[in-house]
Every structure is written in structure tokens, then in C-alpha cells.
C-alpha atoms as a PDB file:
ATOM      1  CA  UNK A   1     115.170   3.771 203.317  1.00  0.00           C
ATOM      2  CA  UNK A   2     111.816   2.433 202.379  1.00  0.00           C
ATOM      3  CA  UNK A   3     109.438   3.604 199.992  1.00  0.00           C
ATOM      4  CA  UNK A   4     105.827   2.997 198.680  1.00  0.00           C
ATOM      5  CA  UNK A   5     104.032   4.420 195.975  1.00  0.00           C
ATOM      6  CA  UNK A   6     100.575   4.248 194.297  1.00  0.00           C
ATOM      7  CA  UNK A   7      99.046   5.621 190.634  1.00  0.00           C
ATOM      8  CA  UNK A   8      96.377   5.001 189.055  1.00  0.00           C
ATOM      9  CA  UNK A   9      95.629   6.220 185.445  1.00  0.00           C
ATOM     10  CA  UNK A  10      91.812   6.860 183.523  1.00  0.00           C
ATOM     11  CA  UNK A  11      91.270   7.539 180.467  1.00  0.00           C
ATOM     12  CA  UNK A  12      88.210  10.253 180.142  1.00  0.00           C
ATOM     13  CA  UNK A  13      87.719   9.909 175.987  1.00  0.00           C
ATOM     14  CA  UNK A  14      90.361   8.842 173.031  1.00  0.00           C
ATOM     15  CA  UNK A  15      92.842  11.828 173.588  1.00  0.00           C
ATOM     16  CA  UNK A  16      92.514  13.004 177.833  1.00  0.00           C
ATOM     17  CA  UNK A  17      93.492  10.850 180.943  1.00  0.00           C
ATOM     18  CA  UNK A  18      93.905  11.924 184.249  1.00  0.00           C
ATOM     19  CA  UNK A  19      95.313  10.242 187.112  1.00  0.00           C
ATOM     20  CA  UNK A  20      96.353  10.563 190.509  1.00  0.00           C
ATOM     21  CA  UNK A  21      99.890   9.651 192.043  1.00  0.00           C
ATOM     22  CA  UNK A  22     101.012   8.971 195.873  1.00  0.00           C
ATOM     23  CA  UNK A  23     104.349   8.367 197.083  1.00  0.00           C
ATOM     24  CA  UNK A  24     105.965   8.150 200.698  1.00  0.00           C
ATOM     25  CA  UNK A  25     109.839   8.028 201.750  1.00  0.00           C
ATOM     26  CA  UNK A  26     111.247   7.253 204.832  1.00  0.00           C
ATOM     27  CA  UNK A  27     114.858   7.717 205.316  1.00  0.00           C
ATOM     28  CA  UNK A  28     115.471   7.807 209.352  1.00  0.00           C
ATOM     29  CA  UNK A  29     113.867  11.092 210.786  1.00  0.00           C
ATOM     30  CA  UNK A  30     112.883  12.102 207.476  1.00  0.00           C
ATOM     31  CA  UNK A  31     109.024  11.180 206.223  1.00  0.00           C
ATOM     32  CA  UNK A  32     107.949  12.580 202.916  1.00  0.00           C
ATOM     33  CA  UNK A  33     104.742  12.594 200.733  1.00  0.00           C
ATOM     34  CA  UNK A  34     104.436  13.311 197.650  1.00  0.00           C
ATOM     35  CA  UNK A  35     100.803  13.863 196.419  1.00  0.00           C
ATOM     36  CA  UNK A  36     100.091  14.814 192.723  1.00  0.00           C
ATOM     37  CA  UNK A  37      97.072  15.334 190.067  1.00  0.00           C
ATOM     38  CA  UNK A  38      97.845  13.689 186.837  1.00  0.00           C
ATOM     39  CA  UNK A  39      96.674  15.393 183.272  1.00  0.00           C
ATOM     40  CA  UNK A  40      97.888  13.785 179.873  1.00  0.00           C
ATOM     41  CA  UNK A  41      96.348  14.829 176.198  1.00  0.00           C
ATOM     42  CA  UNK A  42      97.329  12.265 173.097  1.00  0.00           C
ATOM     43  CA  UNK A  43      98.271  13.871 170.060  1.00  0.00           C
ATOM     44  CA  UNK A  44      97.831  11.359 166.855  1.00  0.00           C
ATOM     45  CA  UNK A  45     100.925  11.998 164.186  1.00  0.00           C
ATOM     46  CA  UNK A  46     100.264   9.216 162.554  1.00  0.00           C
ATOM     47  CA  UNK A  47      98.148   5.744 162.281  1.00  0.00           C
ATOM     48  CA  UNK A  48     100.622   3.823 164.943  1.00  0.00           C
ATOM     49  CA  UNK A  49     102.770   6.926 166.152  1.00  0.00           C
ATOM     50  CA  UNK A  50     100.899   9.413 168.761  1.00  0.00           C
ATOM     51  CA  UNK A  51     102.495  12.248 170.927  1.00  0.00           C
ATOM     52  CA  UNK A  52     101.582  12.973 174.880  1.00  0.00           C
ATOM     53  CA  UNK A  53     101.572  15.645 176.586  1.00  0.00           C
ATOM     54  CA  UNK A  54     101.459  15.476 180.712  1.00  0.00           C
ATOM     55  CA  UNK A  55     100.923  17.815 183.198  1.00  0.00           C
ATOM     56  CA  UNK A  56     101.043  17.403 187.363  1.00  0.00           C
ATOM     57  CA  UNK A  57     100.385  19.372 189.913  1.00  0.00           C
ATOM     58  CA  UNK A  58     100.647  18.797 193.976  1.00  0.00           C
ATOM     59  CA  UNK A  59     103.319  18.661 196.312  1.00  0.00           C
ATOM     60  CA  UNK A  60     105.084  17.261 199.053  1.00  0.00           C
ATOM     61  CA  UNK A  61     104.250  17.077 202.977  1.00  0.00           C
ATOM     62  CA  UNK A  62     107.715  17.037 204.235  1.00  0.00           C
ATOM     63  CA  UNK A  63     107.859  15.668 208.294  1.00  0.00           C
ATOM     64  CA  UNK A  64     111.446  15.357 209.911  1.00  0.00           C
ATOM     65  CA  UNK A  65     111.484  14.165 213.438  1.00  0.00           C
ATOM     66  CA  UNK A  66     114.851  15.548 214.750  1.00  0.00           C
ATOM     67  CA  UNK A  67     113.675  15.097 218.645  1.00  0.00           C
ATOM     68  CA  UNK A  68     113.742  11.571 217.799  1.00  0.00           C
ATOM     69  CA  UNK A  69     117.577  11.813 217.816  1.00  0.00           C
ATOM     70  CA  UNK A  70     117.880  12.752 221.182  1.00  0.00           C
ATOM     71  CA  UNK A  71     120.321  15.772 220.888  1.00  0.00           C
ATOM     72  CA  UNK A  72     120.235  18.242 224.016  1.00  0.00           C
ATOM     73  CA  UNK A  73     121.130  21.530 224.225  1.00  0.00           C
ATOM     74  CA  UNK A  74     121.469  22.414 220.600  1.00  0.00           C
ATOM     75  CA  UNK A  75     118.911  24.753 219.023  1.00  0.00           C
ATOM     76  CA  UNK A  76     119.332  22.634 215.375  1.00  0.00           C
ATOM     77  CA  UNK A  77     117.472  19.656 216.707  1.00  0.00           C
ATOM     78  CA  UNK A  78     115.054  21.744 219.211  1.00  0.00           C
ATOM     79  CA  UNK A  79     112.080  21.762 216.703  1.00  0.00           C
ATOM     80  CA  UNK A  80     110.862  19.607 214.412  1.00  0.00           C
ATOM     81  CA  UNK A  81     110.232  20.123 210.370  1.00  0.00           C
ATOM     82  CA  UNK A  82     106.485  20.089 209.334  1.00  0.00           C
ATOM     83  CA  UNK A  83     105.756  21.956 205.869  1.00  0.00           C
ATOM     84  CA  UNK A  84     104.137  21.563 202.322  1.00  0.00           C
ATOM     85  CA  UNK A  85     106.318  22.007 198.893  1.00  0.00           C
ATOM     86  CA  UNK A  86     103.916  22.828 196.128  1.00  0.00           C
ATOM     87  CA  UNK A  87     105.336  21.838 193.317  1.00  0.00           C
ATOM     88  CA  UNK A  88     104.750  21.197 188.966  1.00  0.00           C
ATOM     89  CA  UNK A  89     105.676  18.965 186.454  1.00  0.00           C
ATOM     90  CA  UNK A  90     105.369  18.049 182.664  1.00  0.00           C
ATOM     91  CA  UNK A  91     106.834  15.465 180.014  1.00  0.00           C
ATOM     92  CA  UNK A  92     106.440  14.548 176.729  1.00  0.00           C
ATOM     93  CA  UNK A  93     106.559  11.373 175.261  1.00  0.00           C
ATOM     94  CA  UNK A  94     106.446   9.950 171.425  1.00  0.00           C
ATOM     95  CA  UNK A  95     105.400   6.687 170.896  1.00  0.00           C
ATOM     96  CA  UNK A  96     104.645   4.082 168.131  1.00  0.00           C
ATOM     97  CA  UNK A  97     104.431   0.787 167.435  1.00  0.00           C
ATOM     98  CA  UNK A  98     108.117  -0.286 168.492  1.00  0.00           C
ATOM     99  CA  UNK A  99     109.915   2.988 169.732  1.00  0.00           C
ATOM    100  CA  UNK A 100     109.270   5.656 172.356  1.00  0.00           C
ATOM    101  CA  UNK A 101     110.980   8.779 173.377  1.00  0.00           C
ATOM    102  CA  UNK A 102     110.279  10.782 176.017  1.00  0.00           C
ATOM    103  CA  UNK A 103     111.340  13.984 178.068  1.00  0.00           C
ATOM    104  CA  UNK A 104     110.147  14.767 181.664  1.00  0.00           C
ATOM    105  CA  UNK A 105     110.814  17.478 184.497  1.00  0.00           C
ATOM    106  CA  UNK A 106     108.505  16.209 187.380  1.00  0.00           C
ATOM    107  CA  UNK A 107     109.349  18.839 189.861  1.00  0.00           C
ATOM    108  CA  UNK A 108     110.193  21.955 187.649  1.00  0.00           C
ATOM    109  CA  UNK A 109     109.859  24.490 190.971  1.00  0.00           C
ATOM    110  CA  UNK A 110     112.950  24.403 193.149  1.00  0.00           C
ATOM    111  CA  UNK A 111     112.027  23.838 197.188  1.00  0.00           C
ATOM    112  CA  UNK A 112     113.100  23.638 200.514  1.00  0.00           C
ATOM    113  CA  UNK A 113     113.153  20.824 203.013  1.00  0.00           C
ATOM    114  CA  UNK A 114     114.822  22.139 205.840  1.00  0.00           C
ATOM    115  CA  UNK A 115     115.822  25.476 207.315  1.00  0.00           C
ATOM    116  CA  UNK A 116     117.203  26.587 210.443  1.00  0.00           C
ATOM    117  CA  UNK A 117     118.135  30.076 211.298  1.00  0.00           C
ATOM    118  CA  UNK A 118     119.948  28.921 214.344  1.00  0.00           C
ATOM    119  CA  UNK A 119     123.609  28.830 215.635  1.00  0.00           C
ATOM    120  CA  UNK A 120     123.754  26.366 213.143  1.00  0.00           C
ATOM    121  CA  UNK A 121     122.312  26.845 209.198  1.00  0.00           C
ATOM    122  CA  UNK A 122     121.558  24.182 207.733  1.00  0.00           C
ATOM    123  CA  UNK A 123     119.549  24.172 204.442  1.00  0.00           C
ATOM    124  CA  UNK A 124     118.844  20.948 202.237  1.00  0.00           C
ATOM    125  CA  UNK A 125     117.121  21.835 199.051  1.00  0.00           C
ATOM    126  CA  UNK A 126     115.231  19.522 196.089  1.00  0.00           C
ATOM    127  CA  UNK A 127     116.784  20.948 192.816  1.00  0.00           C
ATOM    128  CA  UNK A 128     115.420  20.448 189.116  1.00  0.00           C
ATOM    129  CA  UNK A 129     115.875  17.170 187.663  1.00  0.00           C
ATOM    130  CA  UNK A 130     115.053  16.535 184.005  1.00  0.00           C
ATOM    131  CA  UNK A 131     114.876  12.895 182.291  1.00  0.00           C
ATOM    132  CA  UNK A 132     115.644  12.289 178.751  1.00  0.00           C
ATOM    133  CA  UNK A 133     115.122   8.627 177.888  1.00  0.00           C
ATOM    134  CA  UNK A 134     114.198   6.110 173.883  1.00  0.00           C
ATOM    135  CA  UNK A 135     113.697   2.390 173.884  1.00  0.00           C
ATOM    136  CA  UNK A 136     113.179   0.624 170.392  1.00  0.00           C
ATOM    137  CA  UNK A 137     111.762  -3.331 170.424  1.00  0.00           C
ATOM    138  CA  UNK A 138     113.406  -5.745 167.996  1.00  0.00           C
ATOM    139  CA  UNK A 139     111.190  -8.621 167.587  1.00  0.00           C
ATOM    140  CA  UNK A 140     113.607 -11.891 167.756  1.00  0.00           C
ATOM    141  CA  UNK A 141     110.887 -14.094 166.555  1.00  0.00           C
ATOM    142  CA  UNK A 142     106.720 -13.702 166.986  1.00  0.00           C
ATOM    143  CA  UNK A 143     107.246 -14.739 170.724  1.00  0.00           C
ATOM    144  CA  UNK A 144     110.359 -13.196 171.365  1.00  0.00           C
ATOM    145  CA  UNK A 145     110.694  -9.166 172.157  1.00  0.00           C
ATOM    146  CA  UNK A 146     114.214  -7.273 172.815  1.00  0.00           C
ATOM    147  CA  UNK A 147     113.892  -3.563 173.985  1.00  0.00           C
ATOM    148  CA  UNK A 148     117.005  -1.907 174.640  1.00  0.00           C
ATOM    149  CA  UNK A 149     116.571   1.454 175.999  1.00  0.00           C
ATOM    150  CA  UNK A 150     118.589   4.285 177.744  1.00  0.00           C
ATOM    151  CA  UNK A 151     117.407   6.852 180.212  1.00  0.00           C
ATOM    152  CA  UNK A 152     119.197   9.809 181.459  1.00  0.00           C
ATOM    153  CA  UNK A 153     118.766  11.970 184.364  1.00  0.00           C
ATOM    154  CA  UNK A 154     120.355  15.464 184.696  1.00  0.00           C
ATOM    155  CA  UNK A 155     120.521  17.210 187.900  1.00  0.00           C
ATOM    156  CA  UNK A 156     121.094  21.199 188.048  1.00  0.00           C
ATOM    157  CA  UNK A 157     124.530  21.587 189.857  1.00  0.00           C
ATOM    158  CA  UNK A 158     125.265  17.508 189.580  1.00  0.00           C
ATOM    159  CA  UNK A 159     126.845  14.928 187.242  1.00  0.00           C
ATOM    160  CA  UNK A 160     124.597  13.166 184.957  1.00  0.00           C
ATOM    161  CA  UNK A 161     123.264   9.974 185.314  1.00  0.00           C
ATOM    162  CA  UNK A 162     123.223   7.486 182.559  1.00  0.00           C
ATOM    163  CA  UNK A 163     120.674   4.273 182.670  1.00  0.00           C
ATOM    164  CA  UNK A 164     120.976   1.351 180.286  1.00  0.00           C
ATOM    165  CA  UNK A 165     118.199  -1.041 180.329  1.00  0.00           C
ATOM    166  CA  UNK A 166     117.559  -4.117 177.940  1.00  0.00           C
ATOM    167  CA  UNK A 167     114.255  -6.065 178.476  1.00  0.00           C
ATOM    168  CA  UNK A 168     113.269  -9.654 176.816  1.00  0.00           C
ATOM    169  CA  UNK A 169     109.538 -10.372 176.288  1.00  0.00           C
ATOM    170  CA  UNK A 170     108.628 -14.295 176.367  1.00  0.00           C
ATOM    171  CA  UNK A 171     105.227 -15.044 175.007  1.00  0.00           C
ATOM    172  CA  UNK A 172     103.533 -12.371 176.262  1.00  0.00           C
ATOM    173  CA  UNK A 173     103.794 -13.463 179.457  1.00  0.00           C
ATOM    174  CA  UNK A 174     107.114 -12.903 180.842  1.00  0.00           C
ATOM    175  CA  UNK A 175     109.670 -10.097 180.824  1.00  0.00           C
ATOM    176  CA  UNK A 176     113.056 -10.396 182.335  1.00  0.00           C
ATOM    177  CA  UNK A 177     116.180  -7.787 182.070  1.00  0.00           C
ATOM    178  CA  UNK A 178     119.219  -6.092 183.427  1.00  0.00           C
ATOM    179  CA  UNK A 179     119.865  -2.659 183.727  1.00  0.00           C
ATOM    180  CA  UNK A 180     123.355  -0.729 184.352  1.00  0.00           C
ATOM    181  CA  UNK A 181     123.785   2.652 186.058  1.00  0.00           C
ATOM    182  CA  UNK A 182     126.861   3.805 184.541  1.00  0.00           C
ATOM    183  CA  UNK A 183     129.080   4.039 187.423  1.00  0.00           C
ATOM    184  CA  UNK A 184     126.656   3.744 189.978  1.00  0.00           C
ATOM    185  CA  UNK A 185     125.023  -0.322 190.192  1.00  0.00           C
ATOM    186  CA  UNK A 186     123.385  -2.640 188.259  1.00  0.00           C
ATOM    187  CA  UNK A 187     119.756  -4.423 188.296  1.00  0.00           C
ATOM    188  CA  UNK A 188     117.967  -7.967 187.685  1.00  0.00           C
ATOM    189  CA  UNK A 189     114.344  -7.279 186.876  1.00  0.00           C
ATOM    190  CA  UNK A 190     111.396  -9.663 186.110  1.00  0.00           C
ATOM    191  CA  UNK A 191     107.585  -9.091 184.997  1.00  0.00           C
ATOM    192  CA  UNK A 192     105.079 -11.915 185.067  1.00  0.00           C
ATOM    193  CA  UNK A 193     101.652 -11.021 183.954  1.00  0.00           C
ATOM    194  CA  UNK A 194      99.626 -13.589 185.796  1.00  0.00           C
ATOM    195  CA  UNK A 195      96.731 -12.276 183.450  1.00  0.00           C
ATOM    196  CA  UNK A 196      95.890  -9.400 180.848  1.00  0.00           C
ATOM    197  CA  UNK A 197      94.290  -7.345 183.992  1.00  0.00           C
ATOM    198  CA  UNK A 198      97.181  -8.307 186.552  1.00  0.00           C
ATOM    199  CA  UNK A 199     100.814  -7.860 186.274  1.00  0.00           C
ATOM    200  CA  UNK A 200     103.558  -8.991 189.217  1.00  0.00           C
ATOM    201  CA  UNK A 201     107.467  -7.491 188.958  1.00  0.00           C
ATOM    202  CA  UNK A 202     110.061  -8.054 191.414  1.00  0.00           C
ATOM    203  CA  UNK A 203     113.373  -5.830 191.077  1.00  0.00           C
ATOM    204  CA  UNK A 204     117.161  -6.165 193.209  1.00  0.00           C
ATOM    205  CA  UNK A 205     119.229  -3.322 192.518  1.00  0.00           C
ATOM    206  CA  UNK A 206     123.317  -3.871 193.761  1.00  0.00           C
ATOM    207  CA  UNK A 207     125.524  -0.389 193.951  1.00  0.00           C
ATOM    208  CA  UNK A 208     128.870  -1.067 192.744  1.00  0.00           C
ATOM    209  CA  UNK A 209     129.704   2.166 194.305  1.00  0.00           C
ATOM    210  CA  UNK A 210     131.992   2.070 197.854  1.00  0.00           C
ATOM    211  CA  UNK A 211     128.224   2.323 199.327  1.00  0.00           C
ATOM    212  CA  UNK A 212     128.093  -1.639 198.693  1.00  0.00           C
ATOM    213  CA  UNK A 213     130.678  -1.709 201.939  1.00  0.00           C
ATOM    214  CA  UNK A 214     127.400  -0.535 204.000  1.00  0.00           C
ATOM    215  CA  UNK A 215     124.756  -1.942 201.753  1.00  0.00           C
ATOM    216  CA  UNK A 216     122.918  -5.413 201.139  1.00  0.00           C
ATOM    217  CA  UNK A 217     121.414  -3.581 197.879  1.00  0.00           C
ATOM    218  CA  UNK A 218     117.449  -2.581 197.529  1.00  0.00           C
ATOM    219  CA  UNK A 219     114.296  -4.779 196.416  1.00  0.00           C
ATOM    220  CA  UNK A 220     111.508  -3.382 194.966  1.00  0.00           C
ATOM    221  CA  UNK A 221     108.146  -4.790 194.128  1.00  0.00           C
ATOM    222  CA  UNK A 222     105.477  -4.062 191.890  1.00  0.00           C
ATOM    223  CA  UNK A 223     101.879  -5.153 191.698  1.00  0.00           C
ATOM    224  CA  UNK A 224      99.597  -3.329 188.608  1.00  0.00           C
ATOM    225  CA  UNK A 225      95.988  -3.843 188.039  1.00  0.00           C
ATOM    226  CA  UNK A 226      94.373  -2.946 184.077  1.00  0.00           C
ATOM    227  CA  UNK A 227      90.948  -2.456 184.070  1.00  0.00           C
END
């Protein structure tokens, strides 16, 4: 599987941003775009604490190629899969100085990927997910951060997911952590901000599931721009 993604974020006046969000997924025959408008309103509760709302709306271009498997006289893989999932989203998120908590459904409508009234039915469906996640910074010394943080994602109809992150901020300038997926893998990450307007992260994440049998693990990398 391989995927890319793009956002970028603006800031209209002291309280609205808007911003515009891209991602693509390829897993085999399966290509997916998502494509979504960004909205977000600040809230101030206090002098360092302010509240966010955000808003999305767009969708997904779903394209699976099942004549690229080959299979002959079976009306499942006789057409291909080319449609558009329109889809919504919101979160919240509270933030201050050296704590943040923050709630998000990003795909609140429930939609299809694939259909077939056939011989065969086969129906594969995206279901609500909704993220719950806090982080709180301890500062070691005046160069030293520590944010722990925990982020949970609950599927309808599946188990829970439970992240546990803890980040350590050198000088400004680096950032290097682990994170655990409880019963699921585990992750080395790394942040270097090469400068205040350019930021470079690299990310390995290992399953310690029965997956890691089939699986060399997954890198991701990440490359953000501040204007």
C-alpha cells in the first residue's frame, strides 16, 4: 500500500482559516482520492487557552481495477468500480499553552466502495470512525520538552484502538519519539526543523501483530512548509 497526501492551511483574519486537503491510496486494484474543503473558527476562552471548531466537506473518487486481475468468466470481476463518496466531517480541539484535547469524526456519512448485484454480492463499506485524543508538555529544562499524549480511535461495529505517543523537543530544533499501538505495533519518529519556515519528519512503523510474518513494516515521510 502506498499513500500520499497534501494540506495546506490559511488563515483569513484572527478567528477563520480555511484549507484544502488531498489524499490518494493505492492498495493493489484499489485507487482512492480523497478531496476535502477545510473550515476552522477559533474560539478565545482565555489569554493562552482557545477552542476550534472544524468543518470539511468533499469526498472520495473511489477507482478499483478488477480486470487487472485477470479473472474470466465470472460476472464479479467483469466491470470495473468508478464512483464518488460525498462525504462530512468536524472536530473540536482545546488548546493552551502546554495541553490540547481534541475530538474528531472526519467522515461522519457512512458509504459504499463496492457493490455487485451479481452471482456473487460483495459489498465493502467505510463506517464512522471517531478520534478522541490530549497531550500535555512537561518542560524538562528551557531546552528540553516531553509531551506524552494518547489518541484513540473508535470504529462503529470494531474494537477500539488505543495510541500512546511520547515526543522529546531538543532546542527547538529537534523532536524525536516512540509511539505504541496497544496491541497492534509500535513507531520511531523524528522531526528536524531545518528552519522556522521548513520542517523534515521521517516515521517507521513495525506491527507486532502475526501481519509482521508478511510485512517489512511502513515508512512515512513528511515535508511541511510555514509561511
Amino acid at each position: 500500500p502506498e499513500t500520499q497526501s497534501m494540506s495546506l492551511g490559511i488563515p483569513i483574519n484572527d478567528r477563520i482559516g480555511i484549507g484544502l486537503s488531498i489524499v490518494s491510496d493505492q492498495i493493489f486494484v484499489l485507487n482512492e482520492t480523497d478531496l476535502y474543503i477545510d473550515f476552522s473558527y477559533r474560539v478565545p476562552i482565555s489569554s493562552n487557552t482557545n477552542l476550534y471548531f472544524g468543518l470539511k466537506g468533499g469526498g472520495s473518487f473511489i477507482n478499483i481495477d478488477l480486470n487487472a486481475l485477470g479473472v474470466i468468466n465470472d460476472p464479479v470481476f467483469t466491470e470495473n468500480v468508478n464512483q464518488f463518496n460525498p462525504n462530512v466531517g468536524m472536530g473540536l480541539l482545546l488548546k493552551g499553552d502546554k495541553f490540547y484535547v481534541n475530538l474528531a469524526a472526519p467522515h461522519l456519512l457512512k458509504s459504499k466502495r463496492y457493490e455487485k448485484d451479481g452471482v456473487v454480492v460483495t459489498n465493502a463499506t467505510d463506517k464512522l470512525h471517531a478520534y478522541i485524543g490530549a497531550g500535555y508538555t512537561l518542560s524538562l529544562s528551557d531546552n528540553i520538552d516531553l509531551t506524552p499524549s494518547v489518541m484513540s480511535r473508535i470504529v462503529s461495529g470494531d474494537t477500539m484502538s488505543l495510541d500512546v505517543t511520547t515526543m522529546l523537543d531538543l532546542y527547538k530544533k529537534i523532536e524525536l519519539g516512540v509511539s505504541y499501538r496497544l496491541d497492534e505495533s509500535v513507531s520511531g519518529i523524528g522531526l528536524l526543523k531545518l528552519a522556522d519556515w521548513v520542517h523534515f519528519g521521517y516515521a517507521y512503523e513495525s506491527t507486532t501483530t502475526d501481519v509482521k510474518n508478511y510485512s517489512r513494516g511502513s515508512h512515512e515521510v513528511l515535508l511541511r512548509f510555514r509561511f
